[in-house]
C-alpha atoms as a PDB file:
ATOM      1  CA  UNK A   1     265.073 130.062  74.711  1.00  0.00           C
ATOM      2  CA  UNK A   2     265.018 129.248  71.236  1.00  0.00           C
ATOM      3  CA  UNK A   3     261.693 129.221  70.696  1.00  0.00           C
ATOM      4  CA  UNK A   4     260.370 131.556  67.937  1.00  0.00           C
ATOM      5  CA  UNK A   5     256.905 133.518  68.050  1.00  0.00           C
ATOM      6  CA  UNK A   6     254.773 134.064  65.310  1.00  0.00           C
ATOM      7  CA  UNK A   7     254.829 137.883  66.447  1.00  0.00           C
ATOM      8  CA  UNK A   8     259.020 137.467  65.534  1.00  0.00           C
ATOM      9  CA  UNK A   9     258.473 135.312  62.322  1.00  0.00           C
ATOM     10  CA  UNK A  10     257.290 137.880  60.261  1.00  0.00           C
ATOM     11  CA  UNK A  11     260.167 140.083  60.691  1.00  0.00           C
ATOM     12  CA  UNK A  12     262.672 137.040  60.310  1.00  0.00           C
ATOM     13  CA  UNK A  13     261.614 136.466  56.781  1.00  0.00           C
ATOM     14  CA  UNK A  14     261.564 140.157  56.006  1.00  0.00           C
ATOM     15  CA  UNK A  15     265.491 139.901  57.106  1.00  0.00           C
ATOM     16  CA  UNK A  16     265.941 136.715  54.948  1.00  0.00           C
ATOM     17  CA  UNK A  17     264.150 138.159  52.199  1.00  0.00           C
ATOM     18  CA  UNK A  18     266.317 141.173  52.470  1.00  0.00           C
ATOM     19  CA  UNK A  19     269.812 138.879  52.949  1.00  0.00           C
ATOM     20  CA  UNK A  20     268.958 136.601  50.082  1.00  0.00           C
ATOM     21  CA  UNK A  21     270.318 139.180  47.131  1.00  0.00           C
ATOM     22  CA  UNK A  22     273.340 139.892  49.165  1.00  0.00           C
ATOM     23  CA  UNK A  23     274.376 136.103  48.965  1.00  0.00           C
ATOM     24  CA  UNK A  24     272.978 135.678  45.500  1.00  0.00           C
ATOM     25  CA  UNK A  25     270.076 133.514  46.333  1.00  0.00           C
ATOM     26  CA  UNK A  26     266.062 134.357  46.002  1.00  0.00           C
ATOM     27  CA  UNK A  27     263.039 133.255  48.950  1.00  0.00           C
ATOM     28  CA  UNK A  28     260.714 130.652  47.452  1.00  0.00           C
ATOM     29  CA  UNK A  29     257.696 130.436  49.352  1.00  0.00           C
ATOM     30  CA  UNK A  30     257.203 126.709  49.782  1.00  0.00           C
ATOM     31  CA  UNK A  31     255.021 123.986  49.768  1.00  0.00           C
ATOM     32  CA  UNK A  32     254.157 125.317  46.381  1.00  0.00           C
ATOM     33  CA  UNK A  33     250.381 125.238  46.428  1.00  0.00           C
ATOM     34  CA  UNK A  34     248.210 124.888  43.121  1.00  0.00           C
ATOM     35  CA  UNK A  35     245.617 127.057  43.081  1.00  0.00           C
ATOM     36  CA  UNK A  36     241.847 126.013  42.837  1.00  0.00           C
ATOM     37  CA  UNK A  37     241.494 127.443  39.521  1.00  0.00           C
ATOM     38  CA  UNK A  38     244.791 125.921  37.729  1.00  0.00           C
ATOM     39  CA  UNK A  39     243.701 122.559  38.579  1.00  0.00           C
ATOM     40  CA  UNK A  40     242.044 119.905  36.359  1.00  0.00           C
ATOM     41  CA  UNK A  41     240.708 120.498  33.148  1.00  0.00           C
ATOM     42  CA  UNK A  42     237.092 121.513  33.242  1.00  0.00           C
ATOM     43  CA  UNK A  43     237.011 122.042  36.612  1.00  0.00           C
ATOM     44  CA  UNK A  44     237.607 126.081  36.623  1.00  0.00           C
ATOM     45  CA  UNK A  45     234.186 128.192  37.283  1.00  0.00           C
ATOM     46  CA  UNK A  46     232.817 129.960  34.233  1.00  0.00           C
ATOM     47  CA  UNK A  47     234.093 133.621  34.399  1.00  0.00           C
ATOM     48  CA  UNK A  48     231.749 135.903  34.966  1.00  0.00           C
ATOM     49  CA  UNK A  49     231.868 139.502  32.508  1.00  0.00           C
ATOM     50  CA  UNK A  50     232.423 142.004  35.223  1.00  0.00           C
ATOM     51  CA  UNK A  51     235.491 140.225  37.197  1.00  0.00           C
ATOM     52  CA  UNK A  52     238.354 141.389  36.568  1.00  0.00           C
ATOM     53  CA  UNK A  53     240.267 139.407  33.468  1.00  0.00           C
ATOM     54  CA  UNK A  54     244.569 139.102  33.355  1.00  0.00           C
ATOM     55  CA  UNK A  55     245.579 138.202  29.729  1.00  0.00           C
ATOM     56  CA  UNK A  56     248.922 136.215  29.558  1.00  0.00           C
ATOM     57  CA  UNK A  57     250.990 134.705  26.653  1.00  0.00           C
ATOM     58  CA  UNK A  58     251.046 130.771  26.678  1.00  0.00           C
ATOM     59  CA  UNK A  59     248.293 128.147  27.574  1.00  0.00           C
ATOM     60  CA  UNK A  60     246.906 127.364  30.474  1.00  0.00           C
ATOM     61  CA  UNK A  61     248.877 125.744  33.139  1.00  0.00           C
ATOM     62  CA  UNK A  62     251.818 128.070  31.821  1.00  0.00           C
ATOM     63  CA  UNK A  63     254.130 129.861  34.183  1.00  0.00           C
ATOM     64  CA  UNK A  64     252.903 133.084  33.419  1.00  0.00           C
ATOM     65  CA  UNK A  65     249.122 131.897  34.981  1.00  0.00           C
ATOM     66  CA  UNK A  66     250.967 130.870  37.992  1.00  0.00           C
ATOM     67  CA  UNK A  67     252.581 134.461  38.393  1.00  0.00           C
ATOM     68  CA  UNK A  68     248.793 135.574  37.873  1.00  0.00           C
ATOM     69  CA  UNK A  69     247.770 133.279  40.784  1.00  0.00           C
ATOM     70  CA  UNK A  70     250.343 134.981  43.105  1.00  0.00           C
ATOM     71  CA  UNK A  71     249.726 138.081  42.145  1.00  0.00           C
ATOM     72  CA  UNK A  72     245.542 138.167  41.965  1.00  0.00           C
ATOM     73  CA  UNK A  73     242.677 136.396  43.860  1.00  0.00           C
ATOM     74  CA  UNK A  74     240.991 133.083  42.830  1.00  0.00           C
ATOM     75  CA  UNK A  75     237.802 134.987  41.466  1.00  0.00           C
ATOM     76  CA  UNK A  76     240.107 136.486  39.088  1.00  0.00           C
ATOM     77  CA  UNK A  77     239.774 135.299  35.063  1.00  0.00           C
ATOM     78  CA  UNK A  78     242.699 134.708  32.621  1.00  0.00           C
ATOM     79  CA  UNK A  79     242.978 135.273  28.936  1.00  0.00           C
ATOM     80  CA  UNK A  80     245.615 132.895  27.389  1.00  0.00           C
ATOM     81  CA  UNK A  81     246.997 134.597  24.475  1.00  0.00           C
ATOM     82  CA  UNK A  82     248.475 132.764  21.629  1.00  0.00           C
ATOM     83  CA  UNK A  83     251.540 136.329  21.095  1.00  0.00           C
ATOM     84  CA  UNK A  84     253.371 138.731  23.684  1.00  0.00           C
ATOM     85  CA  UNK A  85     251.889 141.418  21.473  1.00  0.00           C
ATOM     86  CA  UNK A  86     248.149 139.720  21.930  1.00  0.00           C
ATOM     87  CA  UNK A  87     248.407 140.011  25.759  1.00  0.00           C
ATOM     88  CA  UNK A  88     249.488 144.319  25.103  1.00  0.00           C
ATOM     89  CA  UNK A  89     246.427 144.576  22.613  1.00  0.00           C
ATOM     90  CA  UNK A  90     243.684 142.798  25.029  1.00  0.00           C
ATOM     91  CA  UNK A  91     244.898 145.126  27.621  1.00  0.00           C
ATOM     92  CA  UNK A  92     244.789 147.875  24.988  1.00  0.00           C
ATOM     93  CA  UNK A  93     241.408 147.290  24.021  1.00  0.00           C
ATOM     94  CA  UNK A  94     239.589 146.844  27.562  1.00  0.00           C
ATOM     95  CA  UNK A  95     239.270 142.966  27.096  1.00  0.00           C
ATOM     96  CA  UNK A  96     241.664 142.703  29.572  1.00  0.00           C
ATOM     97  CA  UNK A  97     241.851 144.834  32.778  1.00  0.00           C
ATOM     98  CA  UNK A  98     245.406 143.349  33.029  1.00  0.00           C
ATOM     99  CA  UNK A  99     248.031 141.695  31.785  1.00  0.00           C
ATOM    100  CA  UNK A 100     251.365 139.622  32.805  1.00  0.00           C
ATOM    101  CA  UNK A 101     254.219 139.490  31.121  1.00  0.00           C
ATOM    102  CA  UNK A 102     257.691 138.082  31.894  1.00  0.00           C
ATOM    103  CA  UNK A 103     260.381 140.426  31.453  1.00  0.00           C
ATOM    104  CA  UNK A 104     264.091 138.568  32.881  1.00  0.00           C
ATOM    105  CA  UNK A 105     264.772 135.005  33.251  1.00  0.00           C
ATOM    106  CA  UNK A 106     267.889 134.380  35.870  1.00  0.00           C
ATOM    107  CA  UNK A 107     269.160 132.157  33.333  1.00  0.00           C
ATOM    108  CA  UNK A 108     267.970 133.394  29.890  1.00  0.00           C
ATOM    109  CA  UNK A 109     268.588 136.799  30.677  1.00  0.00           C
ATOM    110  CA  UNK A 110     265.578 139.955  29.405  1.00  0.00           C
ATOM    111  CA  UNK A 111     262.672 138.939  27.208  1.00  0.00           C
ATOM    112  CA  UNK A 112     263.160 141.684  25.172  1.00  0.00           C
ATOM    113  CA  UNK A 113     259.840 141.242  23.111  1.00  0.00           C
ATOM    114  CA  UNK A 114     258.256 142.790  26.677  1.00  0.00           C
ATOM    115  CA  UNK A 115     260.408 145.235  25.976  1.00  0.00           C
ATOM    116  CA  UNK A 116     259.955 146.150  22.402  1.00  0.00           C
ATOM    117  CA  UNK A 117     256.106 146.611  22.934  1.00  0.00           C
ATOM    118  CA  UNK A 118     256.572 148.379  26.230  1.00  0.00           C
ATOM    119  CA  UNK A 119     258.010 150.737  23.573  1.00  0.00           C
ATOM    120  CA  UNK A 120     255.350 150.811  20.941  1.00  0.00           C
ATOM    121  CA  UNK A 121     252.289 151.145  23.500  1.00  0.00           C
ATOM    122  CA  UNK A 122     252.201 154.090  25.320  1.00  0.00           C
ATOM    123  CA  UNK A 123     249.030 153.650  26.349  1.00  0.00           C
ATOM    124  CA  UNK A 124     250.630 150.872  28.824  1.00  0.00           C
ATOM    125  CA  UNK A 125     252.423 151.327  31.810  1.00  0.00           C
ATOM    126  CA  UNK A 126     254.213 148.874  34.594  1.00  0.00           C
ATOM    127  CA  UNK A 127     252.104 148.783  37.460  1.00  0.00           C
ATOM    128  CA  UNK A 128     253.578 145.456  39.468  1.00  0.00           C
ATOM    129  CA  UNK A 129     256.163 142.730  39.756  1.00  0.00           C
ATOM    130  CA  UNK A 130     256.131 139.536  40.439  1.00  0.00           C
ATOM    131  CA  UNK A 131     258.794 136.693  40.560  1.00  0.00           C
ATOM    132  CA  UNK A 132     257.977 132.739  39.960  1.00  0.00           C
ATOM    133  CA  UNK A 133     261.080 129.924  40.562  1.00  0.00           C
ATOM    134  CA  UNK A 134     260.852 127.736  37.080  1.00  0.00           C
ATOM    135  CA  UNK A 135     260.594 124.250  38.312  1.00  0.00           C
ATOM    136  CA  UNK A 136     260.620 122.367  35.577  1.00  0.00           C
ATOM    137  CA  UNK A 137     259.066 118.581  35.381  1.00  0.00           C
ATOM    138  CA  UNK A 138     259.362 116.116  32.252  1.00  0.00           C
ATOM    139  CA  UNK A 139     255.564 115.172  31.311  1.00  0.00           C
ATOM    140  CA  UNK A 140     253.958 112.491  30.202  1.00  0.00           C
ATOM    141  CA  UNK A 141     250.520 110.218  29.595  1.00  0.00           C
ATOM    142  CA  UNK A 142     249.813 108.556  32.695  1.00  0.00           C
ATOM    143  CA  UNK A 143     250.889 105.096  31.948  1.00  0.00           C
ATOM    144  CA  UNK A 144     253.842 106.511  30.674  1.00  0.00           C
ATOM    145  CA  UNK A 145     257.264 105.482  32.063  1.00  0.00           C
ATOM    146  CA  UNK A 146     261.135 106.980  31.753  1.00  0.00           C
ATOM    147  CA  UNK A 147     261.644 104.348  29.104  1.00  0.00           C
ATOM    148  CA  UNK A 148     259.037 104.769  26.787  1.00  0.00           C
ATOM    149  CA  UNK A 149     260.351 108.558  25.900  1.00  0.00           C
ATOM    150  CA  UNK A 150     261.396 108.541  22.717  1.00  0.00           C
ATOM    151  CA  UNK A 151     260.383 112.324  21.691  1.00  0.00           C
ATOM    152  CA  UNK A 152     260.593 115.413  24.119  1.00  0.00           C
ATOM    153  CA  UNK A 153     259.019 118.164  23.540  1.00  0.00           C
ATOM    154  CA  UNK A 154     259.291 121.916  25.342  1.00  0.00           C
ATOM    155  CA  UNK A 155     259.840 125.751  24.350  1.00  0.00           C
ATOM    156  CA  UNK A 156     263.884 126.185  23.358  1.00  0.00           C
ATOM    157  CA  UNK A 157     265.050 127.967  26.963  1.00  0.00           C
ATOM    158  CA  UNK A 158     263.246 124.551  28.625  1.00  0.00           C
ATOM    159  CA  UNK A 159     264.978 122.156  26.623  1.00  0.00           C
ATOM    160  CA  UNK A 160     268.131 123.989  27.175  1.00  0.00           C
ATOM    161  CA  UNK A 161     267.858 124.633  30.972  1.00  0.00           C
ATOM    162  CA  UNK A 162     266.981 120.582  31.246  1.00  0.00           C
ATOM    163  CA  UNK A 163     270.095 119.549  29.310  1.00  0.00           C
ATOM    164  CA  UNK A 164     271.883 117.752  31.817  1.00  0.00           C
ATOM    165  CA  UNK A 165     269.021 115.286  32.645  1.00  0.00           C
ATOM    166  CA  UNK A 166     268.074 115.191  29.298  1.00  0.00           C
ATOM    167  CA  UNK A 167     271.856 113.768  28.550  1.00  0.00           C
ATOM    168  CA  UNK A 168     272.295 111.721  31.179  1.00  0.00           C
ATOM    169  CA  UNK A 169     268.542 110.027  31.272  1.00  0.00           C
ATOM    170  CA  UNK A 170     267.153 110.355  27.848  1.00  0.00           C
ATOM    171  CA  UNK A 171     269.942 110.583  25.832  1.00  0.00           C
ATOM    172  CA  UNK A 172     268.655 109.219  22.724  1.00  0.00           C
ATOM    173  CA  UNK A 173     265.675 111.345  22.887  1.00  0.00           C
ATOM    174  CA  UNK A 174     264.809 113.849  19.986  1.00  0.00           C
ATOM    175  CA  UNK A 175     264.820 117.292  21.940  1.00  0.00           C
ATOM    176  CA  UNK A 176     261.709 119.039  19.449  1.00  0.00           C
ATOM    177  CA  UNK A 177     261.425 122.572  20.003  1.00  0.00           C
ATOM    178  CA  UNK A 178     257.470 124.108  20.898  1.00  0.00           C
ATOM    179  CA  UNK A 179     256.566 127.845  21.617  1.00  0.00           C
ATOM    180  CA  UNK A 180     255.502 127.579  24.546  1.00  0.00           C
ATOM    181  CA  UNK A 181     256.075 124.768  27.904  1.00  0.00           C
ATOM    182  CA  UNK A 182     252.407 124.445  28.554  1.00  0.00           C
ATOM    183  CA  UNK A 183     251.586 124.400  24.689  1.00  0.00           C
ATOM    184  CA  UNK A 184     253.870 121.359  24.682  1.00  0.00           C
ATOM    185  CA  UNK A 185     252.250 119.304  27.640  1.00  0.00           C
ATOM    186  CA  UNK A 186     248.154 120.417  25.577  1.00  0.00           C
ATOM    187  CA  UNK A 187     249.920 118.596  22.376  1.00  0.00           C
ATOM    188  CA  UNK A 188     250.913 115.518  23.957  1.00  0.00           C
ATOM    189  CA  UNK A 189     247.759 115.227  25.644  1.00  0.00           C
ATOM    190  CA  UNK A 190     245.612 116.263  22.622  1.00  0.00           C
ATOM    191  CA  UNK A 191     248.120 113.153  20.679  1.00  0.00           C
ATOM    192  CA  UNK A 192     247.764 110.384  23.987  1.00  0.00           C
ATOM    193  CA  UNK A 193     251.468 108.562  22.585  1.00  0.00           C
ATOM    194  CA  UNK A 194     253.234 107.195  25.730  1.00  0.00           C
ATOM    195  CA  UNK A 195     256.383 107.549  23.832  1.00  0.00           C
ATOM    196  CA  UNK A 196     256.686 111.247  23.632  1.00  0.00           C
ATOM    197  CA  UNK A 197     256.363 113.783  26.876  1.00  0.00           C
ATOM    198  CA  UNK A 198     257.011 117.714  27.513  1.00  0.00           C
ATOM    199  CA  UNK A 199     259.096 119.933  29.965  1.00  0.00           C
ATOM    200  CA  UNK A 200     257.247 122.329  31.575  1.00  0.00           C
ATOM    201  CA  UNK A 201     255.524 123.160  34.979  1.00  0.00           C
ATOM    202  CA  UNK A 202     253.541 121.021  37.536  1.00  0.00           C
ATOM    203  CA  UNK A 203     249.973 123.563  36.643  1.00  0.00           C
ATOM    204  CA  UNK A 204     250.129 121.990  33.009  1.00  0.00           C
ATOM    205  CA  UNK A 205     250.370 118.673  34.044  1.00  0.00           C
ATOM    206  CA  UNK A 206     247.501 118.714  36.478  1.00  0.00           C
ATOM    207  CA  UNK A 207     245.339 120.464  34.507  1.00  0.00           C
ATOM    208  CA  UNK A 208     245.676 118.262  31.400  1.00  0.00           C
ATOM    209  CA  UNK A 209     245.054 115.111  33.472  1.00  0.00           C
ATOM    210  CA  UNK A 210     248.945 113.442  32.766  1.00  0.00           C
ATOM    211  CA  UNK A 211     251.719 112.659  34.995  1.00  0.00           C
ATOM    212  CA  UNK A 212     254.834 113.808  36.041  1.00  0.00           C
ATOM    213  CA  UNK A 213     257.577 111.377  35.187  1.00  0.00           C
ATOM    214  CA  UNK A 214     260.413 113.546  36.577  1.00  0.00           C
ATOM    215  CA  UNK A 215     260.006 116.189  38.987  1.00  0.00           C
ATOM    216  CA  UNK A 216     262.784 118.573  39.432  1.00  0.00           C
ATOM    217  CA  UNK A 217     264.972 118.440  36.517  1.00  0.00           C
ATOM    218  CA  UNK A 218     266.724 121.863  35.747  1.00  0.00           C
ATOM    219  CA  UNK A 219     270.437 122.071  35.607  1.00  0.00           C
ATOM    220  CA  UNK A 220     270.390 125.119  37.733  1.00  0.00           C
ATOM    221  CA  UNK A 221     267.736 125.358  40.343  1.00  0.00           C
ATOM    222  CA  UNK A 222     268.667 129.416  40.953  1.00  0.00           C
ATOM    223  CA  UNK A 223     266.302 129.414  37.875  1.00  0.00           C
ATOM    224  CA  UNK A 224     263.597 132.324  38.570  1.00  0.00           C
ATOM    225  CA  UNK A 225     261.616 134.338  35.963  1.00  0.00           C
ATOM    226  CA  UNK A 226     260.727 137.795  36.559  1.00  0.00           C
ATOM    227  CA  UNK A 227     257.075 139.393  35.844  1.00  0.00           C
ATOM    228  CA  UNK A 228     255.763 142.596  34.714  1.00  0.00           C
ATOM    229  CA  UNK A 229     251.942 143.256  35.611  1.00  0.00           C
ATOM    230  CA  UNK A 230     250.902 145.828  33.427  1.00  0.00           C
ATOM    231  CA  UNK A 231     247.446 147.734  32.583  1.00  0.00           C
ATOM    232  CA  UNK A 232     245.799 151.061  30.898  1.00  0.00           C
ATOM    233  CA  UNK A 233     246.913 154.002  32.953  1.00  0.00           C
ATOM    234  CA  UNK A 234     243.352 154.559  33.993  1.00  0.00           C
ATOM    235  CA  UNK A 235     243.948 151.194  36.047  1.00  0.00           C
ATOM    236  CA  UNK A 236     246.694 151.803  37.236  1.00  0.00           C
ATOM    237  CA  UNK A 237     246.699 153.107  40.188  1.00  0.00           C
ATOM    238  CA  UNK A 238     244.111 150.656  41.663  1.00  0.00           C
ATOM    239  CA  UNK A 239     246.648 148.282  41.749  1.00  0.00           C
ATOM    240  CA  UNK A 240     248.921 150.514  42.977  1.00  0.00           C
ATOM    241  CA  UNK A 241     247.282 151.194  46.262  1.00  0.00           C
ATOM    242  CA  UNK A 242     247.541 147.419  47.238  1.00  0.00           C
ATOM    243  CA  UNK A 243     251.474 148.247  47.754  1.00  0.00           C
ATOM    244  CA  UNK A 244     253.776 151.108  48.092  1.00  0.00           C
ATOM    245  CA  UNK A 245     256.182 151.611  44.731  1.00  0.00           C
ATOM    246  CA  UNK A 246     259.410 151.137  45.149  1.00  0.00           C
ATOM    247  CA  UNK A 247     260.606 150.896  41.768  1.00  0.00           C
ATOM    248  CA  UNK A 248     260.386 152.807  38.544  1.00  0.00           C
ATOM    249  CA  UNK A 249     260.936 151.499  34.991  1.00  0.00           C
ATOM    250  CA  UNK A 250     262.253 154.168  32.344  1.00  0.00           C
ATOM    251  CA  UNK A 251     263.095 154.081  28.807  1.00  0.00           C
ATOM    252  CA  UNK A 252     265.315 157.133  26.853  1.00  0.00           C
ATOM    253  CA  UNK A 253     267.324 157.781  24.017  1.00  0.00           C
ATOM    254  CA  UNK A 254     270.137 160.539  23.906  1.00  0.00           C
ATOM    255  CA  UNK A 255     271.444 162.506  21.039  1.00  0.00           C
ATOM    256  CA  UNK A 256     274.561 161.169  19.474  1.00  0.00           C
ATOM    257  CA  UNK A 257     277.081 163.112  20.568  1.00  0.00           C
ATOM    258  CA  UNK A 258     279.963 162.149  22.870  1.00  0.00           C
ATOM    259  CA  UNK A 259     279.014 161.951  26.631  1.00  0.00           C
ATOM    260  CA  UNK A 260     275.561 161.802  25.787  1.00  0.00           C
ATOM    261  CA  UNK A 261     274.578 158.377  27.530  1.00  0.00           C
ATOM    262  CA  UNK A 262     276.874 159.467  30.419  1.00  0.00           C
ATOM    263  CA  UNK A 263     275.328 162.739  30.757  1.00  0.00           C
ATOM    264  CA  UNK A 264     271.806 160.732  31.588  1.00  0.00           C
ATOM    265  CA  UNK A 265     273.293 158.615  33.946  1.00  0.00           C
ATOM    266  CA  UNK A 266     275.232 161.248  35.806  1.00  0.00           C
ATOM    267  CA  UNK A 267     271.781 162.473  37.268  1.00  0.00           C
ATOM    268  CA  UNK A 268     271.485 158.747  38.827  1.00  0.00           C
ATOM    269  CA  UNK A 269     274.651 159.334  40.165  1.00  0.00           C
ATOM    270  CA  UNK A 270     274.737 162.623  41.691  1.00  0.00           C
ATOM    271  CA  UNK A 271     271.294 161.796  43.068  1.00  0.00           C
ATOM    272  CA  UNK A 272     272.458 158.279  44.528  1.00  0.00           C
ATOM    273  CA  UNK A 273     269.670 156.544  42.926  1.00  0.00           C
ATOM    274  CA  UNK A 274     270.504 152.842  42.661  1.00  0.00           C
ATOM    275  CA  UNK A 275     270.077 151.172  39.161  1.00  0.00           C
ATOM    276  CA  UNK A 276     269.307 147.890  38.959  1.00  0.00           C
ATOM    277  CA  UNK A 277     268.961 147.283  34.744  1.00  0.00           C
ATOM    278  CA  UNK A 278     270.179 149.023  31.730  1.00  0.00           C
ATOM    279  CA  UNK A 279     269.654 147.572  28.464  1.00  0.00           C
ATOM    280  CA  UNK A 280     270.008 148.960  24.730  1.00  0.00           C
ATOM    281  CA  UNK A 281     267.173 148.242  21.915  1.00  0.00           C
ATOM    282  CA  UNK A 282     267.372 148.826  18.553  1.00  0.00           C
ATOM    283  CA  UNK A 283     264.657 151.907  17.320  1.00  0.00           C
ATOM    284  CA  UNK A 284     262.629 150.348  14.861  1.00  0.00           C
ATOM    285  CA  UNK A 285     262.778 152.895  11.595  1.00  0.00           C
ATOM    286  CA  UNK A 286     266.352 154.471  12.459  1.00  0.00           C
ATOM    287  CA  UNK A 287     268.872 152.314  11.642  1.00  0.00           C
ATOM    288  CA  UNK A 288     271.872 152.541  14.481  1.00  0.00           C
ATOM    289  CA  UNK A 289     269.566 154.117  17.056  1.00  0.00           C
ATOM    290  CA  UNK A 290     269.066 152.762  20.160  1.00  0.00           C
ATOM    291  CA  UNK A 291     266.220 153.331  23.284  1.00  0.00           C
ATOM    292  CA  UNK A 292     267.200 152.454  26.492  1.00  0.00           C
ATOM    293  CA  UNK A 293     265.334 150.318  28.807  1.00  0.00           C
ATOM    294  CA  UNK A 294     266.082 151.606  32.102  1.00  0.00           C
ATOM    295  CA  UNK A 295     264.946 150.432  36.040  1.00  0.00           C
ATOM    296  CA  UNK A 296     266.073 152.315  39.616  1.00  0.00           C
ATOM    297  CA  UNK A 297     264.379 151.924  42.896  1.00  0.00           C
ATOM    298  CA  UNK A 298     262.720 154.844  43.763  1.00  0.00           C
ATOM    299  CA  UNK A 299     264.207 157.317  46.104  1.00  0.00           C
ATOM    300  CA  UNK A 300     262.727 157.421  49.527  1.00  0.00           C
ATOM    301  CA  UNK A 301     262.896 161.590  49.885  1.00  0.00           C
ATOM    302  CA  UNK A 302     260.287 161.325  47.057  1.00  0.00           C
ATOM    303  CA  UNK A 303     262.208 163.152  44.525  1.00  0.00           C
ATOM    304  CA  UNK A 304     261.044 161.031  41.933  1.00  0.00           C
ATOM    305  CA  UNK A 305     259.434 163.702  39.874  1.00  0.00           C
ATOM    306  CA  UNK A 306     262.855 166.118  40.165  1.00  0.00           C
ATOM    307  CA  UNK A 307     264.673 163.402  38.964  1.00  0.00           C
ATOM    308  CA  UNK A 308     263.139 162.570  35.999  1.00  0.00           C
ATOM    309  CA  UNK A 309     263.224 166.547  35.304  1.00  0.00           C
ATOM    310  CA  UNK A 310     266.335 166.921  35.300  1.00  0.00           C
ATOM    311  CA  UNK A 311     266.980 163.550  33.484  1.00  0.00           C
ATOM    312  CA  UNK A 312     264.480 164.682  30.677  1.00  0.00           C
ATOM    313  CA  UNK A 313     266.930 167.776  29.703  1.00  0.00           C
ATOM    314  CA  UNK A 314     269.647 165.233  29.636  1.00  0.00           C
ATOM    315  CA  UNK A 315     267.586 162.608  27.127  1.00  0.00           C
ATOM    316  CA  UNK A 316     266.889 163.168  23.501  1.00  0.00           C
ATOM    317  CA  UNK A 317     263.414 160.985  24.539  1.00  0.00           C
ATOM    318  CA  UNK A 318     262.394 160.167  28.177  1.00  0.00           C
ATOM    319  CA  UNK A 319     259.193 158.414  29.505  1.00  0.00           C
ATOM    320  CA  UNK A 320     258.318 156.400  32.569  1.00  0.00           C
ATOM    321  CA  UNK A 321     257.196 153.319  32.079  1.00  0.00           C
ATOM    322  CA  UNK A 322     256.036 152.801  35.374  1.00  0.00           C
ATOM    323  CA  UNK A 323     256.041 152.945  38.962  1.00  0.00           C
ATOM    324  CA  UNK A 324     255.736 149.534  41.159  1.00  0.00           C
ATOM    325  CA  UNK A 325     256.532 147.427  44.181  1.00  0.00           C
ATOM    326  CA  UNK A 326     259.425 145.477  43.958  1.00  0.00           C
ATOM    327  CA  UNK A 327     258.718 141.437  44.895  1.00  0.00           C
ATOM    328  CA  UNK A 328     263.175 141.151  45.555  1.00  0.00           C
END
């Protein structure tokens, strides 16, 4: 009697998935398994010019490769990108068909340099999502020990979502701020000192070859980091097709006037479209103007294109960023 089929196991994650956000949690899809390609150095298969390329900000090993992992095949390549605004201009320029981006940390809150260039590419549009939990691990050379760590070394948002262990274990560690998690763990391997390690991800450890001293040890496991996929509108709806969109991202600006910005959301209202983020940017070049970064799910009459009608006579500016499946 209590037996569950695999027929009935689908449908019982689909209703945890769908329960999680009501009780403020999130579905990780465990054992966490490394993918072929993110493993040791050397080891990945050359990529070949006509597969399909994914830039990324970060090293590899980096959270954002992981996403890209989820997200794409194994015969996939990745571009590591040393700036946010690299990944937009390989996509740009055709070196990459894709790119992936993270756009909201749980704990951080919005990257808003996604954001900002979202807003000076038009040329780019939103055509996925995809979610990653941050796991972070502290890093070291392999005959490296909790003791030895004199130095620890990890982008700002790791060293501050690690604080409690790195109080409490290392607590007369210098805490060095890097630019990136899996930059950190490529420096301390390039450098081979037992005495210093990095926080960042389990991909960057086994793909430099070093060991993880501590596995585990964010303050707040609920710690989850939200991904845009995004690509030339030409590619867009290739990716597309793999999923029904459910969600649309939108940025606007209204005149200033009184009632303005309530005047633009009145249209979600009296449609009942569910927002789920609204956020304010500065306009670069007019000083105490702001665009606003906007995402709804989609409603299901298809009305999608009436809506934004209507919402464009509201707006001073309007333009979709882009349509995609929702991974919450």
């Amino acid at each position: 009697p209590q037996s569950l089929y695999p027929s009935q196991f689908s449908k019982l994650m689909r209703d945890i998935q769908a329960l999680c956000p009501v009780v403020g949690k999130s579905l990780e899809r465990i054992p966490r398994i490394l993918p072929e390609s993110m493993k040791e150095k050397g080891s990945e298969k050359p990529v070949s010019s006509d597969s399909v390329k994914v830039a990324f900000q970060g090293e590899r090993g980096a959270f954002s490769e992981l996403a890209i992992r989820r997200t794409f095949d194994e015969s996939v390549g990745v571009l590591p990108c040393h700036l946010f605004s690299d990944v937009f201009d390989a996509v740009s320029e055709g070196k990459a068909k894709y790119g992936m981006l993270p756009v909201e940390n749980t704990l951080g809150g919005t990257i808003y340099d996604t954001l900002d260039l979202l807003a000076m590419h038009p040329e780019i549009t939103v055509v996925g999502e995809q979610q990653v939990r941050v796991i972070h691990n502290l890093i070291g050379m392999p005959d490296a020990e909790l003791s030895d760590i004199k130095k620890v070394y990890s982008h700002p948002q790791g060293l501050a979502q690690c604080a409690r262990f790195l109080s409490e274990e290392l607590p007369d560690a210098e805490r060095i701020p890097f630019f990136d998690t899996a930059g950190a763990v490529s420096f301390i391997a390039e450098k081979k000192d037992k005495s210093i390690a990095a926080i960042a991800g389990a991909p960057a450890a086994v793909y430099h070859g070093l060991k993880i001293i501590r596995q585990g040890i964010e303050s707040d496991a609920s710690n989850y980091t939200r991904f845009y996929v995004i690509a030339r509108e030409e590619n867009a709806d290739v990716f597309r097709s793999q999923a029904k969109p459910n969600k649309a991202s939108i940025s606007f600006s209204v005149s200033d006037e009184p009632g303005a910005l309530m005047n633009a959301l009145k249209v979600l209202a009296d449609r009942r479209i569910n927002m789920k983020k609204l956020e304010s940017r500065p306009i670069q070049g007019k000083p105490w103007e702001y665009l606003f970064f906007l995402e709804i799910q989609l409603p299901e009459d298809g009305s999608f294109e009436d809506l934004c009608s209507e919402m464009k006579n509201a707006c001073a500016t309007f333009r979709v960023l882009g349509t995609y499946a929702s991974v919450l």
